[in-house]
Protein backbone atom coordinates (compact mmCIF):
# COMPACT_ATOMS: atom_id res chain seq x y z
CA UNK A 1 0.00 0.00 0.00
CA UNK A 2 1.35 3.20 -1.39
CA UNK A 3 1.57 6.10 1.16
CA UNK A 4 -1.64 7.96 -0.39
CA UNK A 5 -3.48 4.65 -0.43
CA UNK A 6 -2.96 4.75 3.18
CA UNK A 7 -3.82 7.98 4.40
CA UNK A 8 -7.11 7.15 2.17
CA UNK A 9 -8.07 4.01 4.07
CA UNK A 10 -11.06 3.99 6.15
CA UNK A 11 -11.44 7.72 5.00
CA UNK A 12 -15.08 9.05 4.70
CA UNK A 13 -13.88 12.54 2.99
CA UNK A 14 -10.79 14.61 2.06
CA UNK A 15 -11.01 17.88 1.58
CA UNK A 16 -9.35 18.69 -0.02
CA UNK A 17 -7.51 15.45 -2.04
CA UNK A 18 -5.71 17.33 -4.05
CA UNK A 19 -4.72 19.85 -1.58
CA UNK A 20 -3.25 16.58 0.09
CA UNK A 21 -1.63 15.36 -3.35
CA UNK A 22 0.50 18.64 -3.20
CA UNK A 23 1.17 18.57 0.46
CA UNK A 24 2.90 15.40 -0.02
CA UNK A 25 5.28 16.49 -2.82
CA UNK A 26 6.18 19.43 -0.84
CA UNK A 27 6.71 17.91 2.39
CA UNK A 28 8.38 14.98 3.39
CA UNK A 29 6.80 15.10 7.38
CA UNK A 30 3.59 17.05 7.29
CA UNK A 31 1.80 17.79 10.68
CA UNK A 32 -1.31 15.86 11.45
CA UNK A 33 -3.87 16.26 14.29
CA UNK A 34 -6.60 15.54 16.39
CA UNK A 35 -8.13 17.11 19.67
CA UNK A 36 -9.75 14.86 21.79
CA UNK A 37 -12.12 16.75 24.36
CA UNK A 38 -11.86 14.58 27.96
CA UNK A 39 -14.97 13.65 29.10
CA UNK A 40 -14.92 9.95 30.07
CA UNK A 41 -13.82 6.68 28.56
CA UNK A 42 -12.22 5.84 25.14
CA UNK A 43 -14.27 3.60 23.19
CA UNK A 44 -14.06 2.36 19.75
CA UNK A 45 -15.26 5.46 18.24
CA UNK A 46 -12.06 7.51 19.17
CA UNK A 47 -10.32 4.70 18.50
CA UNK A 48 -11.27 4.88 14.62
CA UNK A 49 -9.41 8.57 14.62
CA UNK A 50 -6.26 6.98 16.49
CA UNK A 51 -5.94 4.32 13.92
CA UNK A 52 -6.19 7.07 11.38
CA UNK A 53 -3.19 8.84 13.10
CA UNK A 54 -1.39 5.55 13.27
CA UNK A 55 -2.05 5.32 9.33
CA UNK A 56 -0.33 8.65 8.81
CA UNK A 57 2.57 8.71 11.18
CA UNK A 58 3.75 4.85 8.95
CA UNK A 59 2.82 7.97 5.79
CA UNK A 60 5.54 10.03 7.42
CA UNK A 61 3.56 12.64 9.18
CA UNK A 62 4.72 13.98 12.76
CA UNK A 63 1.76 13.91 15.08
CA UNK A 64 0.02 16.13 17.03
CA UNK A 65 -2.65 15.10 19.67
CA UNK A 66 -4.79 17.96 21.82
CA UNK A 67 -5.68 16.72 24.88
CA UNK A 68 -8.70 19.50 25.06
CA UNK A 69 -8.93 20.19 29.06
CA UNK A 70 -10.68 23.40 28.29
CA UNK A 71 -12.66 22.35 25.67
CA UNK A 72 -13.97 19.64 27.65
CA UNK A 73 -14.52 22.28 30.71
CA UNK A 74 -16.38 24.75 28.12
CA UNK A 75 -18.47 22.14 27.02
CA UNK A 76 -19.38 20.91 30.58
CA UNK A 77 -17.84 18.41 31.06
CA UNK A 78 -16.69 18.61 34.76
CA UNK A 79 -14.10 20.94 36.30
CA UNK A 80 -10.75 21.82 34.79
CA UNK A 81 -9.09 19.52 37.80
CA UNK A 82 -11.40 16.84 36.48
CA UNK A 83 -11.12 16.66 32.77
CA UNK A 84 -7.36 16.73 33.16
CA UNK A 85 -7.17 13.39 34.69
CA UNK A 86 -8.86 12.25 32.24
CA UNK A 87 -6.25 13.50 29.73
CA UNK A 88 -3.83 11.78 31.11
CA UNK A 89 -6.16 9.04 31.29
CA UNK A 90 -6.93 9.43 27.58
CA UNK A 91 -3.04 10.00 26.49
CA UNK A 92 -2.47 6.85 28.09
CA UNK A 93 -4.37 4.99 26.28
CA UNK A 94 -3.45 6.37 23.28
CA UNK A 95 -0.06 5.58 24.01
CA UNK A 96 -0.65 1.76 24.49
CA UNK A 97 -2.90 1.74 21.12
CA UNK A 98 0.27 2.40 18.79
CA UNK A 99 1.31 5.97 19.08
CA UNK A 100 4.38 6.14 19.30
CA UNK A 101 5.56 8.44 22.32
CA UNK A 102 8.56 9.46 20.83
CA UNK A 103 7.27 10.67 17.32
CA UNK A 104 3.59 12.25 18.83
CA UNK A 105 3.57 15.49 20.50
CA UNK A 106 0.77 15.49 23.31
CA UNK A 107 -0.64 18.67 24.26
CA UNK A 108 -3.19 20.18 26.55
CA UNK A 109 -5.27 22.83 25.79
CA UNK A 110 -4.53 24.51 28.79
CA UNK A 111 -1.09 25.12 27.96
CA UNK A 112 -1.49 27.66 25.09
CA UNK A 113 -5.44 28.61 25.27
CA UNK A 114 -4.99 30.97 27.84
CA UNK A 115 -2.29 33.33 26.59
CA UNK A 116 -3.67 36.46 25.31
CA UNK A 117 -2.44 36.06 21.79
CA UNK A 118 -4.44 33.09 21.25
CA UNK A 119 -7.49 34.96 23.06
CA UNK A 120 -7.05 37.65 20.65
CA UNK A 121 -7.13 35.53 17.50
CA UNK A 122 -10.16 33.85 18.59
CA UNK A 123 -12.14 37.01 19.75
CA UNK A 124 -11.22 37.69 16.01
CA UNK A 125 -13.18 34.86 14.30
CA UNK A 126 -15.75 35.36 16.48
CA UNK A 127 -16.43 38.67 14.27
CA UNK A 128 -16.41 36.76 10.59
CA UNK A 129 -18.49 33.91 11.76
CA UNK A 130 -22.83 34.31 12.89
CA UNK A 131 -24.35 33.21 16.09
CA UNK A 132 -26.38 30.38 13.68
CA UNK A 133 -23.19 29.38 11.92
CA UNK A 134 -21.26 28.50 15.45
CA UNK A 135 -24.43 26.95 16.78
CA UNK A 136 -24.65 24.55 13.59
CA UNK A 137 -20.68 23.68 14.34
CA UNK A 138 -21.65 22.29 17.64
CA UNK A 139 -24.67 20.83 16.87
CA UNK A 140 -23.37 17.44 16.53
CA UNK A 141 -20.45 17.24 19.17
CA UNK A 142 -22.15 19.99 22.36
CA UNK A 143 -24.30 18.93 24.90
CA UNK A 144 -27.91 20.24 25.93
CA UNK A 145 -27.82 22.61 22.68
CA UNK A 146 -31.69 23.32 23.26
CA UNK A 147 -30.72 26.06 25.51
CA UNK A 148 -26.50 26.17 24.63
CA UNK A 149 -24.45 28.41 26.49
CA UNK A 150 -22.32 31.31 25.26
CA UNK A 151 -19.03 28.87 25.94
CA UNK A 152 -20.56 25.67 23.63
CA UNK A 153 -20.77 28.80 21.04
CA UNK A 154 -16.71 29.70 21.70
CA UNK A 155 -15.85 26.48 21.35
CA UNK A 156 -16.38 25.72 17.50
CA UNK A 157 -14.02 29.15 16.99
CA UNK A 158 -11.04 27.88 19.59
CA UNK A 159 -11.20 24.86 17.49
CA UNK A 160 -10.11 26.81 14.71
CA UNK A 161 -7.43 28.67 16.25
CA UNK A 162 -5.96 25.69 17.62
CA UNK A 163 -5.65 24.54 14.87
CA UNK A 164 -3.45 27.81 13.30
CA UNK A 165 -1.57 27.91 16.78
CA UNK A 166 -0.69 23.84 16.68
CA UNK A 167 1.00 24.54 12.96
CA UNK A 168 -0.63 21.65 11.62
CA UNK A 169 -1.24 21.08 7.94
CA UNK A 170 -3.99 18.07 8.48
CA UNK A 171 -6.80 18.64 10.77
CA UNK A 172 -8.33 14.91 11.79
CA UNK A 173 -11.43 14.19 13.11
CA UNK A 174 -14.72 12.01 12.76
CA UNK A 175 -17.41 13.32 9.73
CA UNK A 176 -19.04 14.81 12.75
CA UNK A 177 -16.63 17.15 13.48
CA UNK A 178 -17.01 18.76 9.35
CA UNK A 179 -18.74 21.67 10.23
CA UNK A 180 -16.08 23.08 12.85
CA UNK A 181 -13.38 22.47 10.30
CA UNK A 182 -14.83 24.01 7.40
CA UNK A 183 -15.41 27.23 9.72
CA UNK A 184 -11.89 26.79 10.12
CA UNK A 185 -10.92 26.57 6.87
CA UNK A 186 -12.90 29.52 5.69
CA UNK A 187 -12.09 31.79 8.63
CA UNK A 188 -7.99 30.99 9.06
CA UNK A 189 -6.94 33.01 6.21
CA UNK A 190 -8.26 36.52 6.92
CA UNK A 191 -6.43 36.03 9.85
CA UNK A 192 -3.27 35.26 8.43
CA UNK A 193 -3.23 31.63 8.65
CA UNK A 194 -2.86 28.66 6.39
CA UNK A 195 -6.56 27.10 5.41
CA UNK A 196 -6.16 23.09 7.00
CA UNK A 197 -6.69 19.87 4.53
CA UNK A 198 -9.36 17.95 6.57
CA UNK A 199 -9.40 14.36 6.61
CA UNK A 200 -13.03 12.85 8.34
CA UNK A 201 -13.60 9.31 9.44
CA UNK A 202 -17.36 8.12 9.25
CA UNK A 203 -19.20 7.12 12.62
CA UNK A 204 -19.45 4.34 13.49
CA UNK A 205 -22.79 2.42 14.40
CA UNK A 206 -23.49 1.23 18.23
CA UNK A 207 -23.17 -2.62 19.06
CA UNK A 208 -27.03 -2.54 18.63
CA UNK A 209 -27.19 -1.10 15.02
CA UNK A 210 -28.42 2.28 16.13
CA UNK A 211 -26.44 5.48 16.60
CA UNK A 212 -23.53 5.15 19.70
CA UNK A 213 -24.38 6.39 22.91
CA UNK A 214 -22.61 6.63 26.00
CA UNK A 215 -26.86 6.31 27.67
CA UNK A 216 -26.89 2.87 25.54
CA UNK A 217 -23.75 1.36 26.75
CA UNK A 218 -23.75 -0.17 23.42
CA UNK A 219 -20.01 0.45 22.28
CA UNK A 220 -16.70 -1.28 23.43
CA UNK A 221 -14.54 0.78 25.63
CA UNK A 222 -10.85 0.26 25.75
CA UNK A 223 -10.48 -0.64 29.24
CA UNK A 224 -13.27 -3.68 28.93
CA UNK A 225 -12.34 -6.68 30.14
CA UNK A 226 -12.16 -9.87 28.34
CA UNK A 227 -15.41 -10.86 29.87
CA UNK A 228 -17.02 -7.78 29.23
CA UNK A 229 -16.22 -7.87 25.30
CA UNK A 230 -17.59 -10.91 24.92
CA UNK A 231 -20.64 -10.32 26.98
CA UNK A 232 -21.07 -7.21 24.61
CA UNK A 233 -20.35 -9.00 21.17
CA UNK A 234 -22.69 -11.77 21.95
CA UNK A 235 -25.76 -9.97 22.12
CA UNK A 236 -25.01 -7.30 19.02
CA UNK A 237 -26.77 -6.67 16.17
CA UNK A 238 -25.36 -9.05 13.79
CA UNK A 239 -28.07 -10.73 10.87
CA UNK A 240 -26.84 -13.24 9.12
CA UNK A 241 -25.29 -12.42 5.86
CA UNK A 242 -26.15 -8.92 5.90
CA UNK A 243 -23.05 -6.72 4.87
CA UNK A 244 -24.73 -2.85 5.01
CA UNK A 245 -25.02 -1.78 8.91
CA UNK A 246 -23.45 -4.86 10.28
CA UNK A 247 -21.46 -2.95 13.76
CA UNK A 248 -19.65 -6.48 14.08
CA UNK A 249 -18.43 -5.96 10.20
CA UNK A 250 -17.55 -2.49 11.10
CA UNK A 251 -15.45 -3.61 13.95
CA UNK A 252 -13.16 -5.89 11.02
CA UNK A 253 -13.46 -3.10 8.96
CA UNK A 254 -11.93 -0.40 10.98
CA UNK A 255 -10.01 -2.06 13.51
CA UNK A 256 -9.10 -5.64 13.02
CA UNK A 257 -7.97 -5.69 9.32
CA UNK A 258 -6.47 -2.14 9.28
CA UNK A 259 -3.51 -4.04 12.17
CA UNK A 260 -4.06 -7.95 10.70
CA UNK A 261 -3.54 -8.43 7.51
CA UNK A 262 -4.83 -12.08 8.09
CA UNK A 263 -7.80 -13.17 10.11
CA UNK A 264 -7.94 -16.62 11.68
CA UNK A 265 -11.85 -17.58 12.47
CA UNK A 266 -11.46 -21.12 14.61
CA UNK A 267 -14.47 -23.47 14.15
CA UNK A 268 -14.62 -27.45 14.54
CA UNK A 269 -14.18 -29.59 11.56
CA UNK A 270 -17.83 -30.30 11.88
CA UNK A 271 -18.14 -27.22 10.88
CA UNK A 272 -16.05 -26.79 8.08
CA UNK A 273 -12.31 -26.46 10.02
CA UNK A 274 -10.89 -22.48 10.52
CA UNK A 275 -11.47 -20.20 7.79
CA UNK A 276 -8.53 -17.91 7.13
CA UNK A 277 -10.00 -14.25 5.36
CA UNK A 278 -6.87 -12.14 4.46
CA UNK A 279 -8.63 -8.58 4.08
CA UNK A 280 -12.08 -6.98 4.19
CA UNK A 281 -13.61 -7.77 1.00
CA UNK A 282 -12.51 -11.63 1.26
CA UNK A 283 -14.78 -11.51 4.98
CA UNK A 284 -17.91 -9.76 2.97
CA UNK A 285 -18.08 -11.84 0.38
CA UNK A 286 -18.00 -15.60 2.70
CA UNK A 287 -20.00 -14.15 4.91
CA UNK A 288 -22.90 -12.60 2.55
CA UNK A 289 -22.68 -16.23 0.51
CA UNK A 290 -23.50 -17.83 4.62
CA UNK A 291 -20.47 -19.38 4.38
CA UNK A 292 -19.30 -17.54 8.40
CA UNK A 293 -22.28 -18.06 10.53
CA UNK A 294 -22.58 -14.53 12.29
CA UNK A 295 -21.88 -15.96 16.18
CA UNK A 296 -18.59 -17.14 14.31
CA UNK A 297 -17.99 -13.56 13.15
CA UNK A 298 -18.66 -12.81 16.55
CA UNK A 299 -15.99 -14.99 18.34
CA UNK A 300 -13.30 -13.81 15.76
CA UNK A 301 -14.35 -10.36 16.47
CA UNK A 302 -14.02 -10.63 20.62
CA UNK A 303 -10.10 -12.76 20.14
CA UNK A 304 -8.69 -9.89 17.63
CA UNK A 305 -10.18 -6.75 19.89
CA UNK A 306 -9.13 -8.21 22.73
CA UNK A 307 -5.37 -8.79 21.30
CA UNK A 308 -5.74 -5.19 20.22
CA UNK A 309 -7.02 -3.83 23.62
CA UNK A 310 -4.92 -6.24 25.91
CA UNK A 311 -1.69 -3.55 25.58
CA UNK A 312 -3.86 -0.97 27.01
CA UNK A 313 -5.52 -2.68 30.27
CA UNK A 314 -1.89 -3.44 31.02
CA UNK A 315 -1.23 -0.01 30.71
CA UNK A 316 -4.16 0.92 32.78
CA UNK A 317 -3.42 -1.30 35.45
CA UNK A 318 0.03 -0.41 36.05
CA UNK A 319 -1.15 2.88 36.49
């Protein structure tokens, strides 16, 4: 896999791709981010954006992760003391999912968003962007937007001066984050800063086919036990041969094939003997023909996340 085929995989959008064509043949280590607000555990949806990072760091980008303390406070998500343990919580983790510590720059909001330059810039985009453009940024990531508070409405515009005062050339971040990065890449430039290429992973579905929800419990998180993955696996939303809107496809899909490039499902003889898939489209097509039975899918799925998630409960323990 070439080193744009790679920074494609798993990608919902680019934009733009052939902004990103150039930046490779100008640069040789182009800076990529994501900011991850704090606000409780890491589950499988983050995860999708880490694996993305993981794709371009083995592209050659340096890496820059946010660790968004005041974000996470604006938003209301606890007290500054309290979202950053969970930072360090959340670095952690990252950490122990691939990133490598040496090459990834970790960074908390709190250690730039309070200087007065940075106030300055974003009091600035507050006065090229409306109050109904900012609300629409936050209506998919804020919290109790029925009656949002003057702080959900900052947030969208530090968002995009982070991303001018981080230097980064590659903004990262799921589909639902779009909105906050086009305001960014509209607004940067009558400031004086460089308009970011966007790259957007989709969302993911919940264990239970419907949207992920923290209120659900219906997504893995990456301190679950073994016990607790398979608990969780068994009951999802998995119909046999059905390829579109399968979560337990998803999971191969995004997270098992993307760090195996061969997948070993174990059954009886009785039952036809293992079944080796090597890659996505080789798993579709045996299981829409029925020739995986979906609780089979199921048990493959549990032994590869739990290899994958295994570094970071050892992590978490030591801790």
């Amino acid at each position: 896999m070439d080193r744009l085929e790679l920074i494609k995989r798993n990608v919902q959008e680019i934009v733009t791709e052939n902004e990103l064509e150039e930046l490779l043949k100008k640069k040789d280590n182009p800076v990529a981010y994501v900011g991850y607000e704090p606000s409780g555990k890491i589950h499988l949806g983050h995860v999708l954006t880490v694996n993305k990072l993981l794709d371009l760091q083995h592209a050659g980008f340096n890496i820059i992760v946010l660790l968004a303390d005041v974000h996470a406070y604006l938003n209301q998500k606890g007290t500054l003391e309290q979202v950053r343990k969970i930072a360090d919580y959340n670095r952690d983790c990252f950490i122990a999912l691939g990133l490598d510590p040496e090459k990834t720059k970790f960074v908390y909001g709190s250690d730039f968003q309070l200087t007065s330059d940075y106030m300055l810039n974003v009091l600035k985009l507050t006065t090229t962007a409306s109050l109904n453009r900012a609300r629409r940024s936050m209506d998919e990531v804020g919290r109790k937007m029925d009656d949002p508070k003057v702080s959900q409405m900052v947030y969208p515009m530090m968002q995009a001066i982070d991303i001018a005062f981080l230097g980064v050339d590659v903004a990262v971040g799921g589909i639902d984050q779009r909105k906050i990065h086009m305001l960014a890449r509209e607004g940067l430039p009558s400031l004086g800063f460089k308009s970011p290429i966007c790259i957007h992973t989709p969302i993911l579905l919940g264990l239970d086919g419907k949207k992920m929800s923290s209120s659900s419990d219906n997504f893995i998180s990456v301190d679950d036990s073994e016990e607790e993955i398979d608990q969780k696996v068994k009951k999802a939303f998995c119909p046999a041969s059905q390829i579109i809107e399968n979560p337990i496809l998803e999971i191969f899909r995004y997270h098992i094939f993307p760090r195996y490039e061969e997948i070993i499902f174990e059954r009886p003889e009785k039952y036809g003997g293992n079944l080796i898939c090597r890659g996505y489209e080789e798993l579709t097509n045996v299981f829409s023909e029925g020739k995986l039975h979906p609780m089979d899918l199921k048990k493959g799925a549990v032994k590869y996340m739990n290899m994958i998630l295994e570094p970071v409960r050892k992590v978490l323990k030591s801790n």
